[in-house]
Protein backbone atom coordinates (compact mmCIF):
# COMPACT_ATOMS: atom_id res chain seq x y z
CA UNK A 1 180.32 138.03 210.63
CA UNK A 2 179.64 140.30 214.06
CA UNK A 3 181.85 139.24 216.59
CA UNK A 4 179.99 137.02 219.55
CA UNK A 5 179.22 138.43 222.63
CA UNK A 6 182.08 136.80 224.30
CA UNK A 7 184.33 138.04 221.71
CA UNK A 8 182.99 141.52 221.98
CA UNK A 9 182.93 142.05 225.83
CA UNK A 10 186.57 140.86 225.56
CA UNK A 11 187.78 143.55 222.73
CA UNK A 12 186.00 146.17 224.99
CA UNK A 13 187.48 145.04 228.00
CA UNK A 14 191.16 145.35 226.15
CA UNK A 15 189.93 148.67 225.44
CA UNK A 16 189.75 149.07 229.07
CA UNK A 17 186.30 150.46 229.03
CA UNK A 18 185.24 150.28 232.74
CA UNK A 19 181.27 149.20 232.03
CA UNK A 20 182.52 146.21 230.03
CA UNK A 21 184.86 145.77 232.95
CA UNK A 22 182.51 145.60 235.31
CA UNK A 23 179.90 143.45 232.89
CA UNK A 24 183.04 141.24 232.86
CA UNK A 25 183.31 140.81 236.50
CA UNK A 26 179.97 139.94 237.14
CA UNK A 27 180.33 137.24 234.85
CA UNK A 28 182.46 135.77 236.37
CA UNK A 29 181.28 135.98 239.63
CA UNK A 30 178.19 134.60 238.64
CA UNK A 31 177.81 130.61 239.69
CA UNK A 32 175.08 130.27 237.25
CA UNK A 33 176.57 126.96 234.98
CA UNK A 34 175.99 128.78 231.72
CA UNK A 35 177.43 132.44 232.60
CA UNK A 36 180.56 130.00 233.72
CA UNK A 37 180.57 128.58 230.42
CA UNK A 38 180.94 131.93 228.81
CA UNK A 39 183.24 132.99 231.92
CA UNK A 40 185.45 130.25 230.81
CA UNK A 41 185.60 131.50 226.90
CA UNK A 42 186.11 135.08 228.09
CA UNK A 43 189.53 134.04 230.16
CA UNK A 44 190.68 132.41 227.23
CA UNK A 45 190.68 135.53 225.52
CA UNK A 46 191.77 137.79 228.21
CA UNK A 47 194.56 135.95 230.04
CA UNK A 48 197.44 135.83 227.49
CA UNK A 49 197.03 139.74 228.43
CA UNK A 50 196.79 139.64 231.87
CA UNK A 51 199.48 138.78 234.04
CA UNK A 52 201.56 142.32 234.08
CA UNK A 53 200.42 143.74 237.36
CA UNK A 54 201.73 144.03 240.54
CA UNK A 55 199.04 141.92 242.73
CA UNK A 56 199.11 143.30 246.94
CA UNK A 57 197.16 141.71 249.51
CA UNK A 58 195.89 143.65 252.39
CA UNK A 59 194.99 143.01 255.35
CA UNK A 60 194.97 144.61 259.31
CA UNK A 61 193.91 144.20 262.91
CA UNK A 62 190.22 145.78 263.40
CA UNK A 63 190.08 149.49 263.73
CA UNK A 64 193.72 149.62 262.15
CA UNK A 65 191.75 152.03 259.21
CA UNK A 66 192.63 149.58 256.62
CA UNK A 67 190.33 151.41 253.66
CA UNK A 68 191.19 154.72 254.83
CA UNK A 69 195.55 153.36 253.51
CA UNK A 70 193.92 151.34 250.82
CA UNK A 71 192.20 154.91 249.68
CA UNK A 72 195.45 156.97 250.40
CA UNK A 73 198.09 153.87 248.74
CA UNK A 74 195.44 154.42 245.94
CA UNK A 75 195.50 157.88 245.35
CA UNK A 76 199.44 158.13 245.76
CA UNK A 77 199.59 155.26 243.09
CA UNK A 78 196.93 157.49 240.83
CA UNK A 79 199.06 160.00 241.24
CA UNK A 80 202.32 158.37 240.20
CA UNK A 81 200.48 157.36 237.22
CA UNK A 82 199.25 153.95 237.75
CA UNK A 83 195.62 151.73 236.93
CA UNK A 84 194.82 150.82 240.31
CA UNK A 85 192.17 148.37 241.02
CA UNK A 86 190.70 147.24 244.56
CA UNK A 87 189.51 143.69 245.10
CA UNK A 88 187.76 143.01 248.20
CA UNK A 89 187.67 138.97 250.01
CA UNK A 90 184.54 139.06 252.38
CA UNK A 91 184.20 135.83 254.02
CA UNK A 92 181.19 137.36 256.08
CA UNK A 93 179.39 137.12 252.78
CA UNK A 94 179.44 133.38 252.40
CA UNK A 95 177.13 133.26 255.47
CA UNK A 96 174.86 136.72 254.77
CA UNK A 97 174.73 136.70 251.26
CA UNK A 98 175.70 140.55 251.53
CA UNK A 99 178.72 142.61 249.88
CA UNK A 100 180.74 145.25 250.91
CA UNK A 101 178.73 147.73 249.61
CA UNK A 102 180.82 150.00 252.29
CA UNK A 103 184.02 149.77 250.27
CA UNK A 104 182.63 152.56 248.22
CA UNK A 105 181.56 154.73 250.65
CA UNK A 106 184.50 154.60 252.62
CA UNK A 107 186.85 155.18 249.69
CA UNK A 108 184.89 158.60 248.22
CA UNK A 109 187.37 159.82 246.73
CA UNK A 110 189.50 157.31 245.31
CA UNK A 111 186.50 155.22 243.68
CA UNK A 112 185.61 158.68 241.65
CA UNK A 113 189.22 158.20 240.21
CA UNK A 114 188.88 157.62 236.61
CA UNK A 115 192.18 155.74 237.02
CA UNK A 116 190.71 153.56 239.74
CA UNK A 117 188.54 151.09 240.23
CA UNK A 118 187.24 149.77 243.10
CA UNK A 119 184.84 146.24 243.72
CA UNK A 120 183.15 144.50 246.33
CA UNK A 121 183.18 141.45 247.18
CA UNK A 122 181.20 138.70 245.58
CA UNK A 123 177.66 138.12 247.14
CA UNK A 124 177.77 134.52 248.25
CA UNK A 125 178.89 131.32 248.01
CA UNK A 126 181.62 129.39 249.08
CA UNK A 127 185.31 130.79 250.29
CA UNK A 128 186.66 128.58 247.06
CA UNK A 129 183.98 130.30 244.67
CA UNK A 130 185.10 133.68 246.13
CA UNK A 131 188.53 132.94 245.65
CA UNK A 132 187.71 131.94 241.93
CA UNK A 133 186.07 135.21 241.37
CA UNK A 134 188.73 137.19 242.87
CA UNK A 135 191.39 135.81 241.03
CA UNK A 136 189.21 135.94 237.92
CA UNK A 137 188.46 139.66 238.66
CA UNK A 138 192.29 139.95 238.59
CA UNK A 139 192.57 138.50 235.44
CA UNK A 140 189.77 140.93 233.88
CA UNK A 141 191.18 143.90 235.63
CA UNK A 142 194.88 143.28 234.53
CA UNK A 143 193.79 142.37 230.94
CA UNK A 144 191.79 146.10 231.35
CA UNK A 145 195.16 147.77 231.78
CA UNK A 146 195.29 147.94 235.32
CA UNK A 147 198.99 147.64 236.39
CA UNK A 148 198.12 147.84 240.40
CA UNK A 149 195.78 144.99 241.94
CA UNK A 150 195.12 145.52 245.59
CA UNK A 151 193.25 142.72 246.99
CA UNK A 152 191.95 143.36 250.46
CA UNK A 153 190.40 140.66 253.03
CA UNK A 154 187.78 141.95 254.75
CA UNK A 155 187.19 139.14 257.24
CA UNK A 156 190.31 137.51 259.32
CA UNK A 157 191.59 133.61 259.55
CA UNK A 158 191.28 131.69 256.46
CA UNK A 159 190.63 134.23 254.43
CA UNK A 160 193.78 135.86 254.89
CA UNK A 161 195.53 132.24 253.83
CA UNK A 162 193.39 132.40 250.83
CA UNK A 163 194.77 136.14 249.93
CA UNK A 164 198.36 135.50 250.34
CA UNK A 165 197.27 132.92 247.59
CA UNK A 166 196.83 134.30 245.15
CA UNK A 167 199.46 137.96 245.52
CA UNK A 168 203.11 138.60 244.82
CA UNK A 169 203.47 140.28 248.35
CA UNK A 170 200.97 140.39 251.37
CA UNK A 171 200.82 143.79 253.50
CA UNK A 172 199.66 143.54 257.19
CA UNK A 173 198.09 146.62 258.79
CA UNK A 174 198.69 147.12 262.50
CA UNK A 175 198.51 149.68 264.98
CA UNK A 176 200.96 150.23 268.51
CA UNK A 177 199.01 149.74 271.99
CA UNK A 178 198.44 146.26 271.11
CA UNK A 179 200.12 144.73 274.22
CA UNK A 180 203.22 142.75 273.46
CA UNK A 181 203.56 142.75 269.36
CA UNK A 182 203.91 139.23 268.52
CA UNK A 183 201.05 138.20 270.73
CA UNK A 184 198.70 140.80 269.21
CA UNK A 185 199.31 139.44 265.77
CA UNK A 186 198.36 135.99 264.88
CA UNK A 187 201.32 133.27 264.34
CA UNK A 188 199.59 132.61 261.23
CA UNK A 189 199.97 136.12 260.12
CA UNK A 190 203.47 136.68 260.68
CA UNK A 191 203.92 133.55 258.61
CA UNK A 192 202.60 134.79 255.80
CA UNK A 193 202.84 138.85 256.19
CA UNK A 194 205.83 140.27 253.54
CA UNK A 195 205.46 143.60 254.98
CA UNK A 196 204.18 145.35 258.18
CA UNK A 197 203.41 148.43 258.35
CA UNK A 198 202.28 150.56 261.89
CA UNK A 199 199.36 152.72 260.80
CA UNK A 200 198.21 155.92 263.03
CA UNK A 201 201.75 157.07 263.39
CA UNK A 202 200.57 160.48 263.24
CA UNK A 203 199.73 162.96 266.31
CA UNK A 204 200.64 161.86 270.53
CA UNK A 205 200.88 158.68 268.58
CA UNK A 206 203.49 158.76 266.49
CA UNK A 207 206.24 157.68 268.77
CA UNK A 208 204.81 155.32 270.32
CA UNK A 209 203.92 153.63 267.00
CA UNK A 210 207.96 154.18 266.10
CA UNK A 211 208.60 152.10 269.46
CA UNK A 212 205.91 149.32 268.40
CA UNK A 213 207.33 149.22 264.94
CA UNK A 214 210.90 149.16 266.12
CA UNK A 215 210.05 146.21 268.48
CA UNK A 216 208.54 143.97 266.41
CA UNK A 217 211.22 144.41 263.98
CA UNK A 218 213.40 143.41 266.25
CA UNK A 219 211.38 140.53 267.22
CA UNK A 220 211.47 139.71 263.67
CA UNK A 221 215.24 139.35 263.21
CA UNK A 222 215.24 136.92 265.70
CA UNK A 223 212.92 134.66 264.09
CA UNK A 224 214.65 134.87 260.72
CA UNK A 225 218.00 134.90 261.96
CA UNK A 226 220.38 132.46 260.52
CA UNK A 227 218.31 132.29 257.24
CA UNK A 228 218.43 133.49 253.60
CA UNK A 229 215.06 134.49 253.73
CA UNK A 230 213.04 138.01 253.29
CA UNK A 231 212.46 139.51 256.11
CA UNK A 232 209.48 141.31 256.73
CA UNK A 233 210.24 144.76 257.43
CA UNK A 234 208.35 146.89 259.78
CA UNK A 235 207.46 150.73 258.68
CA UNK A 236 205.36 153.49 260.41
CA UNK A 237 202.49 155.53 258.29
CA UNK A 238 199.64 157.74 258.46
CA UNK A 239 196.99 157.01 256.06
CA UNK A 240 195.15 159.77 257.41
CA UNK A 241 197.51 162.11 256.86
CA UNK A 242 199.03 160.53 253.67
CA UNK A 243 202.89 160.36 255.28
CA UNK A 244 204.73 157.34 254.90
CA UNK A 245 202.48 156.04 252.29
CA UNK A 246 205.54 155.88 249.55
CA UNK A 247 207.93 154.03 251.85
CA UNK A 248 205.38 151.48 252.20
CA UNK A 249 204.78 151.06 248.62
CA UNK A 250 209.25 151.00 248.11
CA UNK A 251 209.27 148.21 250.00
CA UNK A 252 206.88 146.47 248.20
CA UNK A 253 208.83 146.50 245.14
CA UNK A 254 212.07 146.07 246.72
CA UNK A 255 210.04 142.81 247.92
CA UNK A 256 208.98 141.94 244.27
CA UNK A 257 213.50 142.79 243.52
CA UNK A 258 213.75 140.44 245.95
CA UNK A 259 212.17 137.30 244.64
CA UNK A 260 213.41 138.11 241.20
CA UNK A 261 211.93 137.56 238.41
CA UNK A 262 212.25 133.04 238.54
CA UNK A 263 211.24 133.54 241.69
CA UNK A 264 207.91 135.60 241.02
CA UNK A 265 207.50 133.30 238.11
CA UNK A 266 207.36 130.17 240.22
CA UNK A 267 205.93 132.26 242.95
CA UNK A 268 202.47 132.44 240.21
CA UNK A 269 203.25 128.83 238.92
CA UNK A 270 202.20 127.55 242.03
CA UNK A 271 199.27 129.41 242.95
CA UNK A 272 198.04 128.77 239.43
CA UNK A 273 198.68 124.93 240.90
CA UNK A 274 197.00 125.62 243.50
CA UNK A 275 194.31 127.36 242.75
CA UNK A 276 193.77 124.81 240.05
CA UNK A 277 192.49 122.31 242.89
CA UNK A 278 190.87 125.09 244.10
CA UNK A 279 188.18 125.37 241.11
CA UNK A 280 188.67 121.74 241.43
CA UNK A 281 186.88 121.73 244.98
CA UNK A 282 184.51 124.66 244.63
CA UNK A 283 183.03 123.02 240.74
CA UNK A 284 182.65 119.65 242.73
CA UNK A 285 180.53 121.40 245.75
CA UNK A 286 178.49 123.44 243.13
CA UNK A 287 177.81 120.06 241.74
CA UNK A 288 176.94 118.23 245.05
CA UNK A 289 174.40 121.12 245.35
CA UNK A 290 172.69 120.94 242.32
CA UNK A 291 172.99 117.20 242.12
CA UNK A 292 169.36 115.52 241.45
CA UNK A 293 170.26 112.43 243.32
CA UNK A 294 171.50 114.34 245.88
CA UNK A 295 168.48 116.57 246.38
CA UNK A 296 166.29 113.53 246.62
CA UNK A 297 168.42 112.87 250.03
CA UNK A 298 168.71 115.24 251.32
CA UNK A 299 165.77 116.10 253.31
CA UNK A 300 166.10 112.17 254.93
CA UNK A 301 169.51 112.43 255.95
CA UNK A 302 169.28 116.56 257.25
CA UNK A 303 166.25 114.98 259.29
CA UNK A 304 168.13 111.76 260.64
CA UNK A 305 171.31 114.46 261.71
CA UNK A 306 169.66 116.84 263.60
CA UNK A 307 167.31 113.78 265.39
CA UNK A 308 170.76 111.86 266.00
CA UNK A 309 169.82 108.81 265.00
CA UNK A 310 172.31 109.18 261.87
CA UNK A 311 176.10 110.34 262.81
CA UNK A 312 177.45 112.78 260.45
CA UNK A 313 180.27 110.16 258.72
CA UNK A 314 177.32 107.86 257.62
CA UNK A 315 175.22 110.95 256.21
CA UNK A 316 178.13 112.19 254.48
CA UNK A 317 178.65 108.25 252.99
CA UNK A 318 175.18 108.09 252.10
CA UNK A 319 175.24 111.66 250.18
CA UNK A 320 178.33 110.80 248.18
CA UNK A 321 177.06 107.39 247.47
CA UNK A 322 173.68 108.86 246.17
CA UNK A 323 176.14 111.21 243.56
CA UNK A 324 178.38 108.05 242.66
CA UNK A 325 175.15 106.33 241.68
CA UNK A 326 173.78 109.01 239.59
């Protein structure tokens, strides 16, 4: 007997062919109930292989030439002779219905690399259905033999949150002649941030980017003083110029030495928790918005909203009482 479809795409994805890769991916991007189905029987096959890469989120201030270090990280990883694949988070997306189609563009030459591969972000939906198709990306692209997963947030806020979710270590992208250092970086971001790194260190820049860098590493000592904990460290690089690019990377890994291998373990265990209630949330809201019952609603109770004569905690009643009937 031929093998299924299912069963096929997944022995060519093994194979790490990149246009049953990429077939793969849009599967399970897709929100469509029955390509989830077969979504579902694909990660079953896939994920006892997956697992084996090392998974970086990225992220930056604006104008801190995030894909121009994502291209030049990629090429030195090419080079070094890793699979490196590029995951984008675009929270912009929920609300245009757009993708990144830019990623591309702005990474020429790394997403010509035969050893690279390099994917926009998903084209709508919710930040939870994003999140499920990033992570299952992951899973598609590890299982494909990729042993680098860069996963970069586009937008800022929660989407950062929702990065640092789902990654071993988180990288934060920022540049000097940001004022005071730890006011030009969201709380939030420090929080979360594993590494820091002080891009545009390069040209009447470069020591004034080794001040900013040496400051907020300083800065950082004092918060973590007294603890056990990792502390971020702060580095200088040039992605345009390709210097410091390695040192970033060593302290990546030394971050991944640090943790250990329990602690990576239980690092995953948990986001596989949590990302459990994840699907959880975004399958329930897919549901809500397909819902008959629903539908038959909700044109009376958008109506009574926007007129005021219904307050938002009795329209949300009356929607969820119209799916517990149903």
């Amino acid at each position: 007997m031929p093998p299924s479809g299912d069963t096929a795409l997944a022995q060519d994805v093994l194979a790490g062919r990149r246009a049953a890769i990429s077939r793969a991916i849009t599967l399970v991007e897709s929100s469509r109930r029955d390509h989830r189905s077969d979504a579902r029987e694909l990660l079953e096959v896939l994920t006892p292989k997956a697992g084996g890469a090392v998974r970086v989120g990225i992220s930056g201030v604006p104008g801190v030439g995030k894909s121009t270090f994502i291209e030049a990280l990629g090429s030195w990883l090419v080079s070094e002779g890793h699979k490196v694949g590029v995951l984008a988070v675009d929270p912009s997306s929920i609300r245009t219905g757009g993708s990144v189609l830019g990623d591309k563009t702005r990474m020429a030459t790394l997403s010509t690399n035969p050893d690279a591969y390099i994917r926009p972000s998903p084209t709508a939906g919710t930040l939870g259905g994003v999140a499920r198709a990033t992570m299952q990306s992951m899973t598609v692209l590890e299982a494909g033999g990729y042993d680098v997963v860069l996963v970069e947030t586009v937008g800022v806020g929660q989407s950062e949150i929702t990065v640092a979710g789902m990654v071993d270590t988180f990288l934060f992208l920022t540049l000097s002649r940001t004022g005071d250092q730890l006011q030009g970086i969201k709380k939030g971001i420090l929080e979360i941030a594993d590494v820091i790194a002080v891009n545009k260190a390069d040209g009447d820049r470069e020591e004034e980017a080794k001040a900013s860098a040496k400051d907020l590493a300083g800065a950082l000592r004092l918060v973590y003083a007294g603890t056990n904990e990792w502390v971020p460290p702060v580095l200088t690089c040039s992605a345009l110029e390709a210097r410091g690019i390695d040192t970033v990377w060593g302290r990546v890994i030394r971050h991944r030495e640090f943790m250990g291998q329990n602690g990576l373990k239980e690092k995953r265990a948990q986001q596989q928790l949590d990302f459990t209630w994840a699907l959880v949330r975004d399958e329930l809201d897919q549901r809500l918005r397909t819902d008959d019952a629903v539908a038959a609603v909700r044109a009376d109770v958008r109506s009574a909203v926007l007129d005021g004569s219904m307050s938002a905690v009795v329209a949300a009643d009356r929607i969820l009482e119209a799916y517990d009937n149903e």
